[in-house]
Protein backbone atom coordinates (compact mmCIF):
# COMPACT_ATOMS: atom_id res chain seq x y z
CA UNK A 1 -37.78 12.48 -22.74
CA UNK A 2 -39.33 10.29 -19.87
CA UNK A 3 -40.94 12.03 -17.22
CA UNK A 4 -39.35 12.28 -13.82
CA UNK A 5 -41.53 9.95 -12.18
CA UNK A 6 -41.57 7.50 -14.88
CA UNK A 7 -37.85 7.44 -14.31
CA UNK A 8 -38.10 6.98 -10.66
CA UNK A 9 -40.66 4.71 -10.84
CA UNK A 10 -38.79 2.44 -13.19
CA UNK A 11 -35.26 2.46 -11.33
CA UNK A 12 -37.50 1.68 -7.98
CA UNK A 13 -38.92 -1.42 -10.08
CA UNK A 14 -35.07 -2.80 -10.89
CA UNK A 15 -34.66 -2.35 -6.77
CA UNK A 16 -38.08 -4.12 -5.92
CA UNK A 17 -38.07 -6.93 -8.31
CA UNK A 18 -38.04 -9.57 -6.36
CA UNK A 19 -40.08 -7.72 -3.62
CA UNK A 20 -44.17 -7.17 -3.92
CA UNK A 21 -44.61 -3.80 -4.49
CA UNK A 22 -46.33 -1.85 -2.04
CA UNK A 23 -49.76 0.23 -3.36
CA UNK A 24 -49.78 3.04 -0.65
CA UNK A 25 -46.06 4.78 -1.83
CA UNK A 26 -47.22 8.17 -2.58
CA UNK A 27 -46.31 9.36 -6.36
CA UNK A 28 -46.85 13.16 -6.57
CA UNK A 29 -47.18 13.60 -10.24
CA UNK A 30 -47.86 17.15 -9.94
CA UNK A 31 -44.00 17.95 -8.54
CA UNK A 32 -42.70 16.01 -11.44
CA UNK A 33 -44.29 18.08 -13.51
CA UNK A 34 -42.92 20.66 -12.06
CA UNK A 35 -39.52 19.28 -11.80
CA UNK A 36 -39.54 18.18 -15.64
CA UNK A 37 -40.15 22.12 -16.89
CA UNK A 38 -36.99 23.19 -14.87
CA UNK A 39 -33.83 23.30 -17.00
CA UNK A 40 -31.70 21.24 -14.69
CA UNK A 41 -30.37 18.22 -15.30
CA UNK A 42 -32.44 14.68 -15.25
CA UNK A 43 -30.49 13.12 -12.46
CA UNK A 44 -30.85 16.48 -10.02
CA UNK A 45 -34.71 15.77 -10.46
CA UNK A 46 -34.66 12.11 -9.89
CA UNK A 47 -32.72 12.85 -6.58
CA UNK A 48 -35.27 15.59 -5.61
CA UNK A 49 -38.19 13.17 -6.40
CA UNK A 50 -36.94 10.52 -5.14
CA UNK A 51 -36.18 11.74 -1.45
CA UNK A 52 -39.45 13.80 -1.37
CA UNK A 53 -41.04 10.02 -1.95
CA UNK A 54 -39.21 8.63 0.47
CA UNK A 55 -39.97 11.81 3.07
CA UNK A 56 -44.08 11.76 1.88
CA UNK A 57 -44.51 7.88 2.25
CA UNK A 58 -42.48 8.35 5.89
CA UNK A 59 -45.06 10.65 7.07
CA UNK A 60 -47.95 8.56 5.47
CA UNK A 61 -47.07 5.40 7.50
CA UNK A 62 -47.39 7.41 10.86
CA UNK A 63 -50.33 8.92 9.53
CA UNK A 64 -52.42 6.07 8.29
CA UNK A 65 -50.61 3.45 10.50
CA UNK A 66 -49.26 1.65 7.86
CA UNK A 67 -48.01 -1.86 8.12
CA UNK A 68 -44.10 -1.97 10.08
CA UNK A 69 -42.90 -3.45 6.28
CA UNK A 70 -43.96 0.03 4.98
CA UNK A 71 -40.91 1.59 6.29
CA UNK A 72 -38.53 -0.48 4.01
CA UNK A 73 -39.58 1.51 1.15
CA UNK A 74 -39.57 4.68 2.30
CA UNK A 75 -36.03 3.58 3.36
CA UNK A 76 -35.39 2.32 -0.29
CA UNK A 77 -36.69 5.35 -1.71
CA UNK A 78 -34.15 7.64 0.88
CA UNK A 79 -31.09 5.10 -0.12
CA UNK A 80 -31.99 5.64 -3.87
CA UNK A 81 -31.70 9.59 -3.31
CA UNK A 82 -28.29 9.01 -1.72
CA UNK A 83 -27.14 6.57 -4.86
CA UNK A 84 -28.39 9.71 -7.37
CA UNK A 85 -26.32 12.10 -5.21
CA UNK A 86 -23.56 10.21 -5.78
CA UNK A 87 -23.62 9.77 -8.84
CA UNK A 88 -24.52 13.60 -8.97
CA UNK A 89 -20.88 14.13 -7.83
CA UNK A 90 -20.75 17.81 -6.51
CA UNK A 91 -20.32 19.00 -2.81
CA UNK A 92 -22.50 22.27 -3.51
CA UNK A 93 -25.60 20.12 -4.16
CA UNK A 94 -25.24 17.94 -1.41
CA UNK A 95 -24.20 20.42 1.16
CA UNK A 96 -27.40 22.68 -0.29
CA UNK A 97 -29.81 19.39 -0.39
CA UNK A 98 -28.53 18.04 3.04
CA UNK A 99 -29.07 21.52 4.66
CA UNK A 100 -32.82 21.35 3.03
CA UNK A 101 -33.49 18.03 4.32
CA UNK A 102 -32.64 19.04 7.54
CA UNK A 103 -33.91 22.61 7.79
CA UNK A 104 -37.20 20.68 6.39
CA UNK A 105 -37.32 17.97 8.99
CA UNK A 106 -37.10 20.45 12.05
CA UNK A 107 -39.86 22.85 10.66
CA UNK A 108 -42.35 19.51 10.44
CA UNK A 109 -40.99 18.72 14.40
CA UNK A 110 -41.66 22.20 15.62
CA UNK A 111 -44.97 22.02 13.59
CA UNK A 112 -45.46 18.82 15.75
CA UNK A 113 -44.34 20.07 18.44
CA UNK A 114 -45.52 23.54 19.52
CA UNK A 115 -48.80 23.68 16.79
CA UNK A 116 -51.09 24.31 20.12
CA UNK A 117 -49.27 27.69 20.52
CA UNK A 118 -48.67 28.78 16.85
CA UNK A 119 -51.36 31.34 15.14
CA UNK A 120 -52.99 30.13 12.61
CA UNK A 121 -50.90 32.42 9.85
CA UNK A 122 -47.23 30.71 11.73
CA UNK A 123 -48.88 27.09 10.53
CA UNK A 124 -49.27 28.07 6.93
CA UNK A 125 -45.68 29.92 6.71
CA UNK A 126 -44.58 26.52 8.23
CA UNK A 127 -46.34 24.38 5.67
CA UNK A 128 -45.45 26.50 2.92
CA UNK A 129 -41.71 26.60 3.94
CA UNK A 130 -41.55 23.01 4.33
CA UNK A 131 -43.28 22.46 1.29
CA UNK A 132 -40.22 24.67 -0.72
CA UNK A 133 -37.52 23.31 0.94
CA UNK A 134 -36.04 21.34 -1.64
CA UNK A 135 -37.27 23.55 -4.21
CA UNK A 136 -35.59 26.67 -2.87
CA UNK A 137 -32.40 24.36 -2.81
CA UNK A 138 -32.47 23.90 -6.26
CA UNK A 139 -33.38 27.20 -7.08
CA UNK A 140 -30.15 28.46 -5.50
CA UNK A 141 -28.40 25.32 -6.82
CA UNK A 142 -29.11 26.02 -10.69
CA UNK A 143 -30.06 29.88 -9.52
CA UNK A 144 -33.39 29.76 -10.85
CA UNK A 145 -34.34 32.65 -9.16
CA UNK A 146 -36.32 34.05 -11.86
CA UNK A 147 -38.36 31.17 -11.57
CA UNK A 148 -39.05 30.93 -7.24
CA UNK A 149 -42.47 32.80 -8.07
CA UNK A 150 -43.97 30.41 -10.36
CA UNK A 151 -42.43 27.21 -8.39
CA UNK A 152 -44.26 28.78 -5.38
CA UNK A 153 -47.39 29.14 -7.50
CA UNK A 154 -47.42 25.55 -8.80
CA UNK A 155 -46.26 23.58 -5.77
CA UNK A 156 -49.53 25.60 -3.72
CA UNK A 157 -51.90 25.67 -6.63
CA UNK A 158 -51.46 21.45 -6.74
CA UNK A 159 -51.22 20.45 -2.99
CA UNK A 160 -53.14 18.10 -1.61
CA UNK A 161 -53.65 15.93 1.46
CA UNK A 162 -51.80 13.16 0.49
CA UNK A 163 -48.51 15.51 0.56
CA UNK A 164 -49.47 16.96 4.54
CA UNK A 165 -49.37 14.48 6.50
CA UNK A 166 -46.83 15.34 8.55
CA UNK A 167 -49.50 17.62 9.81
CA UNK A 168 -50.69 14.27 12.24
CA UNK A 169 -52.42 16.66 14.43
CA UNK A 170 -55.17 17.47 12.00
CA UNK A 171 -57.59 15.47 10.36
CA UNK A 172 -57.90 14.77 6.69
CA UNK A 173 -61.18 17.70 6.80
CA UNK A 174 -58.49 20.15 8.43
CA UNK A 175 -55.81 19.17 6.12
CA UNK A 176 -58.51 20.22 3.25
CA UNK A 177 -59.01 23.34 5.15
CA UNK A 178 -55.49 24.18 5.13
CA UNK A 179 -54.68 23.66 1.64
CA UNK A 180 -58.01 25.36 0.39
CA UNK A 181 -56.81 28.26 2.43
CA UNK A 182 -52.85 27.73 0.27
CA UNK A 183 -55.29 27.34 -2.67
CA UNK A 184 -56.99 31.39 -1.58
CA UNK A 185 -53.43 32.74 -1.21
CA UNK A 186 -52.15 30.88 -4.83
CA UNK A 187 -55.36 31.05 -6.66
CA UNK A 188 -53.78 30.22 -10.52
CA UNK A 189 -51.73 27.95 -11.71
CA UNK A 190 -50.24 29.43 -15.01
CA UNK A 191 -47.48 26.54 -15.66
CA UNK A 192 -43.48 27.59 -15.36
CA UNK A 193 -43.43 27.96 -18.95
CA UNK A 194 -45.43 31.14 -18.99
CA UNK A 195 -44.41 34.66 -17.99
């Protein structure tokens, strides 16, 4: 069984093959982990990985003021998600997904937006809800409910900077801060496998 990013990576290499491949796409290993111990099927976690690529590297070119040409693959990787959708052929996950994407995309504006007059305690319920968004979706997709706990656990026990910059208002030494703090509130990281 290939691993989820494996997968990605190679259907993003039949896209790109005529096109130099760009060194600063994000590739969070750690949520294909996670995504490869969930019993749902491969092409649900290649849609899931691939979009939260797409989403990640969209943040990062703001962030680090990538190059204008940087925004092609992040739009490559979003156009992928909607090809593995497709192909996923059901309404329920798309409705679920889409409602994600967008309930996932306001939280990061109003984090943008209003972070001046949010506590301290409303930033990290922001960051951890946008951080679950697609998770939760396929939680109540495949009703993994069982499971939300441990997802939770892993996604918070394995953060790192790369994955927060949508928080552009901080620097990388806050962004540390704020996932050391995650890190306090999700101290171990016991797999999804084990009870």
């Amino acid at each position: 069984m290939h691993k989820t990013f494996e997968r990605i990576e190679k259907q993003m290499d039949q896209i790109l093959f005529q096109i130099h491949k760009p060194n600063n796409v994000y590739i969070n290993h750690d949520l294909s982990v996670i995504l490869d111990r969930l019993s749902i099927p491969e092409l649900s976690k290649d849609a899931v990985f691939s979009i939260y690529t797409a989403m990640t590297h969209l943040d990062r070119i703001s962030y680090f003021n990538y190059d204008r040409d940087a925004i092609l693959i992040g739009d490559l990787y979003s156009a992928h998600y909607y090809h593995l959708i497709a192909q996923i052929q059901s309404t329920h996950f798309q409705k679920l997904m889409s409602q994600a994407l967008v309930h996932m995309n306001a939280l990061k504006s109003n984090l943008q937006q209003n972070y001046k007059r949010m506590s301290q305690a409303e930033i990290l319920e922001s960051i951890m809800n946008v951080e679950m968004c697609l998770l939760d979706a396929l939680i109540d997709i495949y009703e993994l409910h069982e499971d939300k706990a441990r997802i939770r656990q892993a996604i918070f026990n394995k953060i790192k900077v790369e994955q927060l910059t949508y928080l552009n208002f901080y620097t990388e030494e806050e962004i540390s801060q704020v996932i050391q703090t995650l890190h306090s509130k999700y101290p171990k990281w016991s797999g999804l496998n084990e009870k």
